[in-house]
C-alpha atoms as a PDB file:
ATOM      1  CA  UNK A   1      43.996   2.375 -36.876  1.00  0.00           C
ATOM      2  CA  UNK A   2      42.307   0.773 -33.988  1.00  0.00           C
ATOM      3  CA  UNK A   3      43.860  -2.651 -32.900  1.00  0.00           C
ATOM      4  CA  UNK A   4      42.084  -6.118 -31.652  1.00  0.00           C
ATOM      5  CA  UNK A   5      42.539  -4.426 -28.391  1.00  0.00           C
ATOM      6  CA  UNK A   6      41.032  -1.466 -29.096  1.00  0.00           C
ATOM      7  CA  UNK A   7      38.139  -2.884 -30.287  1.00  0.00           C
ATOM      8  CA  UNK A   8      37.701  -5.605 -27.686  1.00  0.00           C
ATOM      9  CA  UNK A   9      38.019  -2.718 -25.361  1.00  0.00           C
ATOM     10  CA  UNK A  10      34.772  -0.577 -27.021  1.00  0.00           C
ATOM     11  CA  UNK A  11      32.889  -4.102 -26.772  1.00  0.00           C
ATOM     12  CA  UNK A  12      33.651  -4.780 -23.348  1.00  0.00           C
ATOM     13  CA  UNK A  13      32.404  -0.916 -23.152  1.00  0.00           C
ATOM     14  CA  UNK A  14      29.206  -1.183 -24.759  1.00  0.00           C
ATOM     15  CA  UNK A  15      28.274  -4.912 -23.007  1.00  0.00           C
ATOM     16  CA  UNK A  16      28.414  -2.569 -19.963  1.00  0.00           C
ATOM     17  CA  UNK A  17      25.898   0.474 -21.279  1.00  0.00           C
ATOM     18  CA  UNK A  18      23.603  -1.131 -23.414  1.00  0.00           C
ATOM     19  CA  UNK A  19      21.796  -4.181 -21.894  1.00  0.00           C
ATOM     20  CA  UNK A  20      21.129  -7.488 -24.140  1.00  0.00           C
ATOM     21  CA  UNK A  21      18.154  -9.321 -24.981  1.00  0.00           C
ATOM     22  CA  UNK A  22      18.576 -11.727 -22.021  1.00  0.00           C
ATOM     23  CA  UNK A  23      19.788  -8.658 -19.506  1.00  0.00           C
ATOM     24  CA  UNK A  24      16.231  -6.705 -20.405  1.00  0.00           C
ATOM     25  CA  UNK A  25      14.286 -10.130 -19.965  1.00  0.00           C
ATOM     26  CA  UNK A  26      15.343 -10.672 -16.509  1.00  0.00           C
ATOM     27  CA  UNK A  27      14.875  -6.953 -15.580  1.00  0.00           C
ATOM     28  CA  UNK A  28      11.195  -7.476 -16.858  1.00  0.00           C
ATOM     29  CA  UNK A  29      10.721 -10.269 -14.750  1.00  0.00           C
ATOM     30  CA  UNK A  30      12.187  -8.034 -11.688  1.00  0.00           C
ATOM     31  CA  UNK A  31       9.612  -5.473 -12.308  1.00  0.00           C
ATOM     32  CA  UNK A  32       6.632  -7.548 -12.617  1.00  0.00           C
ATOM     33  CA  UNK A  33       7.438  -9.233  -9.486  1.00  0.00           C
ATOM     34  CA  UNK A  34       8.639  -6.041  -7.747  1.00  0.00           C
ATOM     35  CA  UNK A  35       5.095  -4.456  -9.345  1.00  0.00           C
ATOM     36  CA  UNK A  36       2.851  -7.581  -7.802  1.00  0.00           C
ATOM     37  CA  UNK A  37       4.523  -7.169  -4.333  1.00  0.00           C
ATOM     38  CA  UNK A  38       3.397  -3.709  -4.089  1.00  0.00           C
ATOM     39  CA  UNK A  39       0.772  -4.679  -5.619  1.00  0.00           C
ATOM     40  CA  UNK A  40      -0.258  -6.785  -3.040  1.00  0.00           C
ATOM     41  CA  UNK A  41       1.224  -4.220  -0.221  1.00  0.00           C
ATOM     42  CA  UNK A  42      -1.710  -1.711  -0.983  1.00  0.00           C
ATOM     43  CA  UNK A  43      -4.230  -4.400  -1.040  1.00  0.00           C
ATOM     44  CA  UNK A  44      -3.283  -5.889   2.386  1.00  0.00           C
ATOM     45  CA  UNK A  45      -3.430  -2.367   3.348  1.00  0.00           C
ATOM     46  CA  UNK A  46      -6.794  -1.283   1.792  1.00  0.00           C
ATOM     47  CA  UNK A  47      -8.177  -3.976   3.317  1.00  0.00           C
ATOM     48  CA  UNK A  48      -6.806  -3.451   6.752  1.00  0.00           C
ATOM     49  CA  UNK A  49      -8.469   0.130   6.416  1.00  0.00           C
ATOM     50  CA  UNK A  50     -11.630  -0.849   5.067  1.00  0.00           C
ATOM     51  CA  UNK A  51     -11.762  -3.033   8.464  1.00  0.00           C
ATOM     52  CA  UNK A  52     -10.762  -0.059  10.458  1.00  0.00           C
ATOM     53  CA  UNK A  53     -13.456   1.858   9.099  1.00  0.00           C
ATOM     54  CA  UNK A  54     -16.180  -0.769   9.600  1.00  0.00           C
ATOM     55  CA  UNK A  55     -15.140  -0.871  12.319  1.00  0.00           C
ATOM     56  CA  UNK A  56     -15.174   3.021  13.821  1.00  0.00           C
ATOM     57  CA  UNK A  57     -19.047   2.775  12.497  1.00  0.00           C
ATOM     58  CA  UNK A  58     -19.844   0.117  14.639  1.00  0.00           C
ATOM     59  CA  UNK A  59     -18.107   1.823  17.266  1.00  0.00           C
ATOM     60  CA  UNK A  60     -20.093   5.005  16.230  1.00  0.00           C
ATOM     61  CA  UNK A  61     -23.649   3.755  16.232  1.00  0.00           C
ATOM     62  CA  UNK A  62     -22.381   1.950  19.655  1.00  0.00           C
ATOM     63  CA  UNK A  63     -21.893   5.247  21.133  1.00  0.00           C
ATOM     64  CA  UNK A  64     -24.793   6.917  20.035  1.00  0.00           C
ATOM     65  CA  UNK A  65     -26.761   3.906  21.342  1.00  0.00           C
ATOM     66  CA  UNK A  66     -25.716   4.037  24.740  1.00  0.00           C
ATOM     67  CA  UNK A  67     -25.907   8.495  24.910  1.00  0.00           C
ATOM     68  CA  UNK A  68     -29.658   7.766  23.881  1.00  0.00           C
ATOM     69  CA  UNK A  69     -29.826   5.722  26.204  1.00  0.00           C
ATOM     70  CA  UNK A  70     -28.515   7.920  28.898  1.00  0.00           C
ATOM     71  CA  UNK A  71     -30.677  10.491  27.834  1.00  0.00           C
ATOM     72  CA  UNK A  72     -33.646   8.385  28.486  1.00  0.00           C
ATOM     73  CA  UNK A  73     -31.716   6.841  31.851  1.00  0.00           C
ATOM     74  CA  UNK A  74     -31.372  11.272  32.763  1.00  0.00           C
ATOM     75  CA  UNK A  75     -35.182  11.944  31.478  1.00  0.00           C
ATOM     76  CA  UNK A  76     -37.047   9.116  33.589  1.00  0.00           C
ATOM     77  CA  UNK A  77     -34.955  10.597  37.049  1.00  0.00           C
ATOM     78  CA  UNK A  78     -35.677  13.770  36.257  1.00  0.00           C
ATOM     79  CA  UNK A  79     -32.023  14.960  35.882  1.00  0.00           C
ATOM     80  CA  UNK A  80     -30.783  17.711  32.797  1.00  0.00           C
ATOM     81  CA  UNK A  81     -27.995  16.165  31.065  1.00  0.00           C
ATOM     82  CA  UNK A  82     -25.940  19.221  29.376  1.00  0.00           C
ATOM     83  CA  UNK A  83     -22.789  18.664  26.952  1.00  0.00           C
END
């Protein structure tokens, strides 16, 4: 026969394993706050990469401005630019 002991002991037990109502409520709240931190992570960094790459095109059509221009620069003196 178990005694009050016994079967303070196998409550004490399950407090520990299974969570209560108030236990999974505050866990929820970690997640969703957890959740919009990353959340917010991967938009701070899509955005910084979205910049990058805006960025690299401008730098792009930059570059092929000024090689055009060389070309012409190379053309009007005469000079055969190879590469």
């Amino acid at each position: 026969m178990l005694t009050r002991e016994d079967i303070e002991k196998i409550i004490e037990a399950n407090q520990e394993v299974f969570p209560s109502k108030e236990n999974f409520e505050s866990f929820k709240d970690e997640i969703k706050q957890s959740f919009s931190d990353l959340q917010t992570s991967v938009d701070s960094y899509a955005k910084k990469a979205d910049d990058y790459f805006q960025e690299m095109v401008a730098l792009s059509h930059k570059v092929d401005r000024h090689e055009k221009w060389f070309h012409q620069i190379a053309d009007k003196l005469g000079i055969k630019l190879e590469y």
